[in-house]
N, C-alpha and C. Protein backbone atom coordinates (compact mmCIF):
# COMPACT_ATOMS: atom_id res chain seq x y z
N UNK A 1 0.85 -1.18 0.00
CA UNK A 1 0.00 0.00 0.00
C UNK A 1 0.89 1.23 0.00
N UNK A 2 0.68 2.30 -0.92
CA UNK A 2 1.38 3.22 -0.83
C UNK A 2 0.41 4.92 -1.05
N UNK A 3 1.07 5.80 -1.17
CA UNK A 3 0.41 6.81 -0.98
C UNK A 3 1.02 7.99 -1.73
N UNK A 4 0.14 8.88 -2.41
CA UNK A 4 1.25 10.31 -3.21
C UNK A 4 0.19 11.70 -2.18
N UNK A 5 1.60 11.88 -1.28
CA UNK A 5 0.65 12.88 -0.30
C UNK A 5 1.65 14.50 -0.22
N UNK A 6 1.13 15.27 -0.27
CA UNK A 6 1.32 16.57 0.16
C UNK A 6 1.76 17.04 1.27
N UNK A 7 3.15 17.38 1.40
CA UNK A 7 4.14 17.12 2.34
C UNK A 7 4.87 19.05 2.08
N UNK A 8 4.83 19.65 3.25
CA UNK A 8 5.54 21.30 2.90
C UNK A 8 5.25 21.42 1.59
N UNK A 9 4.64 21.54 0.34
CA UNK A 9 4.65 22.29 -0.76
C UNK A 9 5.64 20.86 -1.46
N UNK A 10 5.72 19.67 -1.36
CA UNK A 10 5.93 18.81 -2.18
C UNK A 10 5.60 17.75 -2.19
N UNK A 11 5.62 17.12 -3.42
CA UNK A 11 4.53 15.61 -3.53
C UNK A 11 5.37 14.38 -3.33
N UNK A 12 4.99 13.42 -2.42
CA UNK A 12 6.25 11.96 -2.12
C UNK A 12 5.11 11.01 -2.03
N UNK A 13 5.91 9.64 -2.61
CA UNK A 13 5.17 8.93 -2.89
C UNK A 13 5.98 8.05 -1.10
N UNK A 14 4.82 7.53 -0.51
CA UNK A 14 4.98 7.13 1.07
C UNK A 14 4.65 5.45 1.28
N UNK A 15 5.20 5.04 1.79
CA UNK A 15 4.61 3.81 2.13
C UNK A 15 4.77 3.69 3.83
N UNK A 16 4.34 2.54 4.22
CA UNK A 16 4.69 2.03 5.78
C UNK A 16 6.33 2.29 6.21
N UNK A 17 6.23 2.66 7.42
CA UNK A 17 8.15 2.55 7.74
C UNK A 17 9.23 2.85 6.97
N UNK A 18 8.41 4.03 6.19
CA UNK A 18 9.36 4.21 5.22
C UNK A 18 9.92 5.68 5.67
N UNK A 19 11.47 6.36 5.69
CA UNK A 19 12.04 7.62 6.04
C UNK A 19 12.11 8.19 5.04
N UNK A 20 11.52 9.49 5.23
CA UNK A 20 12.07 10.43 4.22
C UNK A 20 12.58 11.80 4.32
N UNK A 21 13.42 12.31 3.70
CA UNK A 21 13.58 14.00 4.37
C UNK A 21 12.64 14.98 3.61
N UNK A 22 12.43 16.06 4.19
CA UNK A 22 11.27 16.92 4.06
C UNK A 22 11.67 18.22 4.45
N UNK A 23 11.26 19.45 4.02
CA UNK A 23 11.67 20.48 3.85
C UNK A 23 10.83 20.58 5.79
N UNK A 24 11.78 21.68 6.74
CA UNK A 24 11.90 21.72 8.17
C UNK A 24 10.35 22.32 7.93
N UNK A 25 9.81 20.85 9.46
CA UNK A 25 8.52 21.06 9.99
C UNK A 25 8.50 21.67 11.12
N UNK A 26 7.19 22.56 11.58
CA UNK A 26 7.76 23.82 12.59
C UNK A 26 7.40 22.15 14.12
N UNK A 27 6.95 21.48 13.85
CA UNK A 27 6.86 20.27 15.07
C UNK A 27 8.36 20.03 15.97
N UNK A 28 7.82 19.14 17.25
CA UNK A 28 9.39 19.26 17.64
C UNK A 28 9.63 17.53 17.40
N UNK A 29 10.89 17.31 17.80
CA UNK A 29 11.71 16.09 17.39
C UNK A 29 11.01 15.09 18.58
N UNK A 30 9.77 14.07 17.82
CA UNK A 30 9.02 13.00 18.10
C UNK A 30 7.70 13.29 18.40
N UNK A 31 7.10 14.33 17.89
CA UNK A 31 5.80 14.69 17.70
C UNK A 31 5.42 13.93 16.64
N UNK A 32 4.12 13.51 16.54
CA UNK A 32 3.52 12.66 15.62
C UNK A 32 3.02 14.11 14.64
N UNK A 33 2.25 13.70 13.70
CA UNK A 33 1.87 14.65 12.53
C UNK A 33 0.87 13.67 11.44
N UNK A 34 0.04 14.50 10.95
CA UNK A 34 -1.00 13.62 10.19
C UNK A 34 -0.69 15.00 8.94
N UNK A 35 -1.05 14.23 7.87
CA UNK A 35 -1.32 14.83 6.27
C UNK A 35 -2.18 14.20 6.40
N UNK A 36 -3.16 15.48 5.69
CA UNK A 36 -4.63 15.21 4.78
C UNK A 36 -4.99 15.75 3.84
N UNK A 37 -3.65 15.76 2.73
CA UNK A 37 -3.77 16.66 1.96
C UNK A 37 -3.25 14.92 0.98
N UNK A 38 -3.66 13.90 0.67
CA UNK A 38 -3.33 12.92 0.12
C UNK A 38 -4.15 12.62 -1.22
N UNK A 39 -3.11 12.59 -2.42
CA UNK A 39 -3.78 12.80 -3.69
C UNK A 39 -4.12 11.93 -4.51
N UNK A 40 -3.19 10.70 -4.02
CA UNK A 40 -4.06 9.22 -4.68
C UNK A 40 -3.33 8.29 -3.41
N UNK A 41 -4.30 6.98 -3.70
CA UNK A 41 -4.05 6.01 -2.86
C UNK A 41 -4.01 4.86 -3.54
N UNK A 42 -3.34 3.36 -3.24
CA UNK A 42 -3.06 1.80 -4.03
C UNK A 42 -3.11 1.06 -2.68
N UNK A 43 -4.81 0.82 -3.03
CA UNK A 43 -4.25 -0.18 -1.30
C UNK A 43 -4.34 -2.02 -2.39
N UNK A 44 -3.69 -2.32 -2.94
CA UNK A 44 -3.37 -3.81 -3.16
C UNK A 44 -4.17 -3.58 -4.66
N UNK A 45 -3.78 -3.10 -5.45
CA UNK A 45 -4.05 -2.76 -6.54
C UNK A 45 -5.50 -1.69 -6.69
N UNK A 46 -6.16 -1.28 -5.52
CA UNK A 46 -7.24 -0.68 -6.14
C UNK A 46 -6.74 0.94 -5.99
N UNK A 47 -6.85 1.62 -6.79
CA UNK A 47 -5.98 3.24 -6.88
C UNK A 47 -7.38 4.12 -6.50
N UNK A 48 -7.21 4.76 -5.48
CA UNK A 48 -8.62 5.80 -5.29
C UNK A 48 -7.25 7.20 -6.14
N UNK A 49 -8.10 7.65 -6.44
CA UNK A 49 -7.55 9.49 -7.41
C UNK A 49 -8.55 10.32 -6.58
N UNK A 50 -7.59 11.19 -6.12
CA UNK A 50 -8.64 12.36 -5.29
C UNK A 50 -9.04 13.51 -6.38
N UNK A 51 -9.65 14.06 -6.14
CA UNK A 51 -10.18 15.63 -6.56
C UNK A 51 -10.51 16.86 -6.16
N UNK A 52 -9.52 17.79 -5.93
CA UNK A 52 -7.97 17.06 -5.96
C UNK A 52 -6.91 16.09 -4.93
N UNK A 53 -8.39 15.95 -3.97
CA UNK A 53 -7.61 15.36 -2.87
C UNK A 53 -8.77 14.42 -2.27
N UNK A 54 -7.89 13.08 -1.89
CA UNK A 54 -8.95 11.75 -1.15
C UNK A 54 -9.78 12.16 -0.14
N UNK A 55 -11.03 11.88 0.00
CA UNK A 55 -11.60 12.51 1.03
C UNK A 55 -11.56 11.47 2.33
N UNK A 56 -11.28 11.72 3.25
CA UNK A 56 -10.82 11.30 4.70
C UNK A 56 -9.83 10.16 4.39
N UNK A 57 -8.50 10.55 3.56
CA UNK A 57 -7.20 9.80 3.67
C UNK A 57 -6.34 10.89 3.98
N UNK A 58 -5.72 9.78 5.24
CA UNK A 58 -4.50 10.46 6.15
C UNK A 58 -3.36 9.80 6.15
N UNK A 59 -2.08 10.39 6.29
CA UNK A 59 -0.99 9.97 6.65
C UNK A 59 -0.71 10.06 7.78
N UNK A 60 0.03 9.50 8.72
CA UNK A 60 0.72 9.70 10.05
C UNK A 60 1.97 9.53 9.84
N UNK A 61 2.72 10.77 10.44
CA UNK A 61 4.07 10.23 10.56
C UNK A 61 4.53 10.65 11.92
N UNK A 62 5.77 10.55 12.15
CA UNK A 62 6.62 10.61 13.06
C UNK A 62 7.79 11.59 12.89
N UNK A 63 7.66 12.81 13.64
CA UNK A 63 9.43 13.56 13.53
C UNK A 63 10.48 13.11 13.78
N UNK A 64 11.19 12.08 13.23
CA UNK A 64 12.83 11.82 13.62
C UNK A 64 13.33 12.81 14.12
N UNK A 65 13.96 13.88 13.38
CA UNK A 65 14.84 14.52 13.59
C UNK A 65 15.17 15.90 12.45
N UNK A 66 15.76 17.25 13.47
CA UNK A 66 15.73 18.28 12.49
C UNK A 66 17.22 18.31 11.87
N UNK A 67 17.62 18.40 10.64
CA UNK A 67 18.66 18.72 10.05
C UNK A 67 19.27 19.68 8.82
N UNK A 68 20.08 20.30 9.02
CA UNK A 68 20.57 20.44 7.68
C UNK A 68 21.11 19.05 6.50
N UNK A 69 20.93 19.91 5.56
CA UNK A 69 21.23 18.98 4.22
C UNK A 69 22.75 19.60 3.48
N UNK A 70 23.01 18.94 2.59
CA UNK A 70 24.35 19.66 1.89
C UNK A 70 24.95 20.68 1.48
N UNK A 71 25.55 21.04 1.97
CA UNK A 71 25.94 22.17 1.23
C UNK A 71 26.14 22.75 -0.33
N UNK A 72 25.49 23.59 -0.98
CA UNK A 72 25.41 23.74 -2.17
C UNK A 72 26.00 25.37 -2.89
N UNK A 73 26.60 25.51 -3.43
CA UNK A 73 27.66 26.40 -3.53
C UNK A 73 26.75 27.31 -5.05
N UNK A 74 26.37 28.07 -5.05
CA UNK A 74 25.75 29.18 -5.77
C UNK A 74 27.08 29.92 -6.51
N UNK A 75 27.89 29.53 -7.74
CA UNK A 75 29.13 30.67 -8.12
C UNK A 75 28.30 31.21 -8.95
N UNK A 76 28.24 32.19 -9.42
CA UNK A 76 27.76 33.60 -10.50
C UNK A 76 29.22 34.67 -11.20
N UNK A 77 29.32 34.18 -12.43
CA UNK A 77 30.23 35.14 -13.11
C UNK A 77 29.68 35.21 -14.32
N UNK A 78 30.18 36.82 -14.77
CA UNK A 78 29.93 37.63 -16.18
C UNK A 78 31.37 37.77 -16.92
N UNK A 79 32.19 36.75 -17.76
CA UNK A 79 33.47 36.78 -17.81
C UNK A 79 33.81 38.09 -18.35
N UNK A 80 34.96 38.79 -18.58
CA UNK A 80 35.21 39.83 -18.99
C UNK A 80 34.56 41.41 -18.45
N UNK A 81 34.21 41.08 -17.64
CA UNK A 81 33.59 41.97 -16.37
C UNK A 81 34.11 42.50 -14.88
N UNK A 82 34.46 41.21 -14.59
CA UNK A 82 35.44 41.25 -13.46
C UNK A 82 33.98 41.20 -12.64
N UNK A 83 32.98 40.67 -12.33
CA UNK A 83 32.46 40.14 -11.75
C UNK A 83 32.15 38.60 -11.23
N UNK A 84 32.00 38.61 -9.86
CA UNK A 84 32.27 37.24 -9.56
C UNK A 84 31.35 37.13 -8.26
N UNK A 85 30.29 36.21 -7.93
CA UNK A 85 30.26 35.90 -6.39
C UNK A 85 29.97 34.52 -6.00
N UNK A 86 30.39 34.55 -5.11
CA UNK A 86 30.59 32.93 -4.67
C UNK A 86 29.50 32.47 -3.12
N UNK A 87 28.76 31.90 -3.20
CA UNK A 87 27.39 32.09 -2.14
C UNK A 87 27.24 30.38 -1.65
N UNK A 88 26.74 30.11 -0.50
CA UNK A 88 26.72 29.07 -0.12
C UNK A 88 25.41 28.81 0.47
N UNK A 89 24.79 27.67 0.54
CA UNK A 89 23.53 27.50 0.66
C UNK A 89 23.54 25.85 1.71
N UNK A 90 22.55 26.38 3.02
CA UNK A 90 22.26 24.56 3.40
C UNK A 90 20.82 24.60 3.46
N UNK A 91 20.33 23.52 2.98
CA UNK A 91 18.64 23.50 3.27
C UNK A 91 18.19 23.20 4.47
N UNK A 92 17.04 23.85 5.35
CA UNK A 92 16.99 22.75 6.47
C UNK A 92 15.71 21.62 6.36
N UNK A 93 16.32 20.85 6.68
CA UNK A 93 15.64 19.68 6.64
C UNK A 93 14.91 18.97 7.91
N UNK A 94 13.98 18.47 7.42
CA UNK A 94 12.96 17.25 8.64
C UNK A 94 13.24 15.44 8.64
N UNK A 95 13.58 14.96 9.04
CA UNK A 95 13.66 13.10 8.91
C UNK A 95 12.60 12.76 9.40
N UNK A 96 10.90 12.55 8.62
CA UNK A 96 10.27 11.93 9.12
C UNK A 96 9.84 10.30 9.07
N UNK A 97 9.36 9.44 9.36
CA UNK A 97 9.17 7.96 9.50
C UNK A 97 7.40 7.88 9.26
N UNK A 98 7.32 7.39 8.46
CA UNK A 98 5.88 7.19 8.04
C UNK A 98 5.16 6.19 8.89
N UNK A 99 4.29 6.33 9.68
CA UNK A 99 3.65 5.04 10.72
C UNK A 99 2.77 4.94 9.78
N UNK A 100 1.96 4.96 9.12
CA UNK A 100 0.29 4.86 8.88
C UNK A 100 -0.66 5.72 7.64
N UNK A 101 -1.27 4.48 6.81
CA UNK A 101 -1.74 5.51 5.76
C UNK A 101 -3.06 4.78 6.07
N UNK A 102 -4.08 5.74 6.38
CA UNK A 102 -5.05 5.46 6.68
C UNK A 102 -6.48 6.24 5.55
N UNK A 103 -7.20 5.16 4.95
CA UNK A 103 -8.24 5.31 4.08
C UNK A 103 -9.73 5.29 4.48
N UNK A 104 -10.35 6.97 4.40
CA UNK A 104 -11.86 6.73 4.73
C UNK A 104 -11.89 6.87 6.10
N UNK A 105 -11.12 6.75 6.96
CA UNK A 105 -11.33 6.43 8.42
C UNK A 105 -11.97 7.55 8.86
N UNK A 106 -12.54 8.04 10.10
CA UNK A 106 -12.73 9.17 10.83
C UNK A 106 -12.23 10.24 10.56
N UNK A 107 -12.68 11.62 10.24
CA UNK A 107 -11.63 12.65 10.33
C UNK A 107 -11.49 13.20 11.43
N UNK A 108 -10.59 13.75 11.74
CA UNK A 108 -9.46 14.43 12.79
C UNK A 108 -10.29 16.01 12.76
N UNK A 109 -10.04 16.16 13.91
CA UNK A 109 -10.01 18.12 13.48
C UNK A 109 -8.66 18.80 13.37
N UNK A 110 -7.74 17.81 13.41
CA UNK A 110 -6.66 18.61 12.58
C UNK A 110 -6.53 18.22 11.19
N UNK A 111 -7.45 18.12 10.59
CA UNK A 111 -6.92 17.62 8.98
C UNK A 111 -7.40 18.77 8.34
N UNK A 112 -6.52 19.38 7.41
CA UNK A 112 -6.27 20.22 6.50
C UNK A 112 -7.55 20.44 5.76
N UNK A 113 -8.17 19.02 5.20
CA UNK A 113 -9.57 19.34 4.50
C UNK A 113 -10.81 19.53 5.15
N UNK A 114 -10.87 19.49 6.63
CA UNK A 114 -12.24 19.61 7.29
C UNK A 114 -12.73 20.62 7.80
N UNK A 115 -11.50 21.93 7.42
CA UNK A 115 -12.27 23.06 7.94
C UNK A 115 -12.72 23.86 6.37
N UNK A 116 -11.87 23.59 5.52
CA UNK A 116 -12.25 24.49 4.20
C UNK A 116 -13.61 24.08 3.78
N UNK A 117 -14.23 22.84 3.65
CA UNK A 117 -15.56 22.59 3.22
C UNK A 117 -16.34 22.90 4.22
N UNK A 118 -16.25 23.09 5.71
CA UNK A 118 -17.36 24.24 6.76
C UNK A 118 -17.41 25.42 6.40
N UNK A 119 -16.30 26.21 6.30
CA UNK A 119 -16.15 27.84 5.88
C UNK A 119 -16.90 27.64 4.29
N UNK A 120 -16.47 26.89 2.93
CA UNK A 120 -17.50 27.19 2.16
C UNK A 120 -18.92 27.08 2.06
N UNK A 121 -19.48 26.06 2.94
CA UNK A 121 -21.05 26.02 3.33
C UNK A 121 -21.16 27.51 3.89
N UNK A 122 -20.48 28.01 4.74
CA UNK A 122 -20.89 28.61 5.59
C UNK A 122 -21.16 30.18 4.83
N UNK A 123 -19.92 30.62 3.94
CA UNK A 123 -19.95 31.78 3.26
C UNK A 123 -21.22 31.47 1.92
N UNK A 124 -21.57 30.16 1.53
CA UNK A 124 -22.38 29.85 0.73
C UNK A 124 -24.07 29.91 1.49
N UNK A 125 -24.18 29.87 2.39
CA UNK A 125 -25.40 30.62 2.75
C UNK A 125 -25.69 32.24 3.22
N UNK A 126 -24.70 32.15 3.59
CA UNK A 126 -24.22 34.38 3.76
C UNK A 126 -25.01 34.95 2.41
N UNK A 127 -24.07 34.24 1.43
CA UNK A 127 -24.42 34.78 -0.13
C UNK A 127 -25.79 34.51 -0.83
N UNK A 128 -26.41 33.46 0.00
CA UNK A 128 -27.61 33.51 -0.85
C UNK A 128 -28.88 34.06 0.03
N UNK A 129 -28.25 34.48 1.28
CA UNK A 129 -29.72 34.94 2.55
C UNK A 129 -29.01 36.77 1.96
N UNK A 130 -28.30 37.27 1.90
CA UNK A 130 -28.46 38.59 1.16
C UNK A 130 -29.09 38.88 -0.15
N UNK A 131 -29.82 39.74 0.22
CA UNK A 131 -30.75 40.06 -1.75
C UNK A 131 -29.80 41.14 -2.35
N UNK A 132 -30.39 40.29 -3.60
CA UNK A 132 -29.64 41.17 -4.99
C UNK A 132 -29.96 42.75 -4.82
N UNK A 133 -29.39 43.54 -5.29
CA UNK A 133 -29.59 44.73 -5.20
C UNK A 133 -30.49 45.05 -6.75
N UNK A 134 -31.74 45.91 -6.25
CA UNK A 134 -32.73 45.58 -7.61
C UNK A 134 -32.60 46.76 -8.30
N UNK A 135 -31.20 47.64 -8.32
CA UNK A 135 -31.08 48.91 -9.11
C UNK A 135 -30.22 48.56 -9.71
N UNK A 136 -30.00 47.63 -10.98
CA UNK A 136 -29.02 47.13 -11.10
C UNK A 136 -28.82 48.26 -12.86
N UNK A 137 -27.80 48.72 -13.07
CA UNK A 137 -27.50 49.80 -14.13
C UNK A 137 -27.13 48.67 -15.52
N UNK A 138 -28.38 49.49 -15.84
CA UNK A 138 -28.47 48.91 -17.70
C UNK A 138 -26.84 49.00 -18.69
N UNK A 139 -26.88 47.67 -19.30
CA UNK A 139 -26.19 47.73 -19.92
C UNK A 139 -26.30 48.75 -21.06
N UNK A 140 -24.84 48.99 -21.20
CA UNK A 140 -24.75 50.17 -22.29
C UNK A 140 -25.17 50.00 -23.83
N UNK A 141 -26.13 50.61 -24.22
CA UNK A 141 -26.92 50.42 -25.71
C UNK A 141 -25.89 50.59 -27.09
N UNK A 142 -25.59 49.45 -27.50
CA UNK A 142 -24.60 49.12 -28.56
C UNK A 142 -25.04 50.13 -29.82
N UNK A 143 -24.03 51.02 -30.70
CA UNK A 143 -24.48 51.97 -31.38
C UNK A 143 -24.42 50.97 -32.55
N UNK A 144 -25.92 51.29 -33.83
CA UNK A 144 -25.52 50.33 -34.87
C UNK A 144 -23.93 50.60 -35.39
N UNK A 145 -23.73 49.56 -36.05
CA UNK A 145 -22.38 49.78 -36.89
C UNK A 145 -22.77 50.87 -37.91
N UNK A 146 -21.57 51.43 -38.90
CA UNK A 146 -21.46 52.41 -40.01
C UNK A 146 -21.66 51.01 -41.03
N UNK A 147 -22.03 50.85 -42.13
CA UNK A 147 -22.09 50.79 -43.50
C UNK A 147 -20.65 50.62 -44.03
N UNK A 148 -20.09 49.70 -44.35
CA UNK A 148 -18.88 49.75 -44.90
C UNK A 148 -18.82 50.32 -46.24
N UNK A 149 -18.03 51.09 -46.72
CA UNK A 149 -18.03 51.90 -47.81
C UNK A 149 -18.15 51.20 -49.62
N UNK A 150 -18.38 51.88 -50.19
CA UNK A 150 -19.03 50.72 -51.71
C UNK A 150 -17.23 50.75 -52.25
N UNK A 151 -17.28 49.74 -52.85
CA UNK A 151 -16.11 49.51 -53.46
C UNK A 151 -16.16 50.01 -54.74
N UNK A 152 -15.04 51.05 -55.70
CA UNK A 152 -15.59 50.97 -56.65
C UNK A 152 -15.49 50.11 -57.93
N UNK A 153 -16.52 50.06 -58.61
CA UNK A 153 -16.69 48.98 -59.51
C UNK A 153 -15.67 48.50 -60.36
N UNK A 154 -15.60 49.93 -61.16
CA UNK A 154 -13.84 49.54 -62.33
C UNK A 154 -12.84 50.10 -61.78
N UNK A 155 -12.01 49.47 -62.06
CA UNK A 155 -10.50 50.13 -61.49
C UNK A 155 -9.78 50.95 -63.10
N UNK A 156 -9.00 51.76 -62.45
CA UNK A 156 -8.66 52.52 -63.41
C UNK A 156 -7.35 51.34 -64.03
N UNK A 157 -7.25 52.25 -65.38
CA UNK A 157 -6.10 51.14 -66.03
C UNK A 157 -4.71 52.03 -65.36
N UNK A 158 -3.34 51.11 -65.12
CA UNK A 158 -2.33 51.94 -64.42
C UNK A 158 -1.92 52.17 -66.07
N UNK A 159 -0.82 53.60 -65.87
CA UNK A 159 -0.40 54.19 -67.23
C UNK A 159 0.38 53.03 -67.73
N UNK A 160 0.45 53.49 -69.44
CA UNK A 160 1.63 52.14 -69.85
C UNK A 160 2.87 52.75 -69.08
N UNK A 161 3.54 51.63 -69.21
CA UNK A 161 5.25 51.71 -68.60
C UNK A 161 5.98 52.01 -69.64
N UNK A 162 6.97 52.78 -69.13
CA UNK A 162 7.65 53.07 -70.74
C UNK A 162 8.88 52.10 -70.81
N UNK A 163 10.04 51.45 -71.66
CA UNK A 163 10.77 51.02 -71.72
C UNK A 163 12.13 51.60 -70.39
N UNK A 164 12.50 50.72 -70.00
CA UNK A 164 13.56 51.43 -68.96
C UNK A 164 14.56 51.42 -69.91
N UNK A 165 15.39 52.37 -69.59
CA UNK A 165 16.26 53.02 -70.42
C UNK A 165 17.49 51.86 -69.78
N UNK A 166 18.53 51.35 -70.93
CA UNK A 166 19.76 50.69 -70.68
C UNK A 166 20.52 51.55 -69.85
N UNK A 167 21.23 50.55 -68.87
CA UNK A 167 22.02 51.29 -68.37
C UNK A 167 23.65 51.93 -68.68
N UNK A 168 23.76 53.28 -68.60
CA UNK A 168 25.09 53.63 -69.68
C UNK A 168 26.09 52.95 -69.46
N UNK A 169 26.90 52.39 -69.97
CA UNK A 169 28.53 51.68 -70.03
C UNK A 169 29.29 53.13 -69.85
N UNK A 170 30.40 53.10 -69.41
CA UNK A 170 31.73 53.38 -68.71
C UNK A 170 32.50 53.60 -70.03
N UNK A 171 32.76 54.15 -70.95
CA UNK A 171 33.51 54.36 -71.82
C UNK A 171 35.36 53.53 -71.70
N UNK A 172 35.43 53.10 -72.80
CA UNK A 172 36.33 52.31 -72.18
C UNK A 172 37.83 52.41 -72.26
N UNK A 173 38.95 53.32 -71.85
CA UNK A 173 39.83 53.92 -71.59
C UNK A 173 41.04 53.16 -72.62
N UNK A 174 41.34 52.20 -72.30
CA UNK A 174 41.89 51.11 -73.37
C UNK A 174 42.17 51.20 -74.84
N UNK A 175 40.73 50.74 -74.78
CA UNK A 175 40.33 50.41 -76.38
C UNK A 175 40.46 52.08 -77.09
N UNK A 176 40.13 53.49 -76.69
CA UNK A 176 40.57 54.26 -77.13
C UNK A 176 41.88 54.51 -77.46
N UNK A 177 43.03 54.52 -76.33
CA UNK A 177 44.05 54.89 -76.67
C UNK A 177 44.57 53.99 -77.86
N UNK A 178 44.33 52.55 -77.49
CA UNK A 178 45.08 52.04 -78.57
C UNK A 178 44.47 52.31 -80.05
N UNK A 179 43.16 53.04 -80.27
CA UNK A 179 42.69 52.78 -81.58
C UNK A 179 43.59 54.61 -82.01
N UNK A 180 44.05 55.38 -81.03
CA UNK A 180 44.46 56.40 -81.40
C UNK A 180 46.38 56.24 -81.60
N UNK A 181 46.33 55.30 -81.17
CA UNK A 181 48.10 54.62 -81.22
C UNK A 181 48.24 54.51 -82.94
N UNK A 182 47.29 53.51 -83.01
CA UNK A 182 47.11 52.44 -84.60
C UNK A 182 47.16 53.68 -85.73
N UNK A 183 45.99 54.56 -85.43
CA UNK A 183 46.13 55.49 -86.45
C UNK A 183 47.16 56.60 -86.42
N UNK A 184 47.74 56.89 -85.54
CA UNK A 184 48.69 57.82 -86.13
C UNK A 184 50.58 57.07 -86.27
């Protein structure tokens, strides 16, 4: 049986006794913790798909322990600039231990999905015990369109084209002198 549940702002696929690290939970080290934010479930081949989320499936886990994670080194250069910076980064991290994926069971009043569907009943009768306001301002009266203009019928003929004139040659420096060599 396994589980794809909503964990700090990321999705892990969970099973029984299984550890995983997790972006730092504000809980302290061996507080239990339930997710109910679980988005599909496989209990022995049958797959429930939530929409977007299973309704009364929970996870339980367990806080191992708080940690940092690796160190990860951020360099930034613009060559030929003479800019350079060199930045270092640790994530902090959670080690939790998965006890329990529980399907359908009872809900909790700490589960994530059991207060948002009270508050929308609740703002969903607000909205319909207030009356419409009956001065409600007319839509604005669409002006007809203009008449698109007549095309006219014949088109004029364009003038004839006249021959383009060749383009002049370069007189050719050469062939003169020598024809003035020959004759004299």
């Amino acid at each position: 049986m396994y589980a794809i549940v909503n964990i700090a702002g990321q999705q892990f696929k969970v099973e029984k006794d299984q550890k995983i690290y997790v972006h730092r939970l504000s809980e302290k080290e061996g507080d239990k913790v339930t997710f109910g934010e679980v988005l599909l479930v496989d209990n022995k081949g049958k797959v429930d798909v939530g929409a977007p989320v299973v309704e009364g499936a929970q996870v339980t886990a367990k806080v191992l322990k708080h940690l940092k994670g690796d160190k990860v080194i951020v360099f930034k250069k613009k060559r030929r600039k003479g800019y350079q910076t060199r930045n270092g980064h640790r994530q902090l991290l959670s080690q939790i231990a998965i006890e329990g994926i529980s399907i359908g069971g009872s809900k909790s009043k700490s589960s994530s999905t059991a207060k948002p569907t009270e508050e929308k009943k609740e703002t969903k009768a607000k909205a319909e015990s207030k009356p419409k306001a009956e001065t409600a301002k007319p839509k604005a009266e669409s002006k007809p369109k203009a008449e698109p203009k007549a095309k006219k019928e014949t088109a004029k003929p364009k003038a004839e084209s006249k021959p383009k004139a060749e383009a002049k040659k370069a007189p050719e420096k050469k062939a003169d002198t020598d024809n003035k060599s020959k004759e004299s």
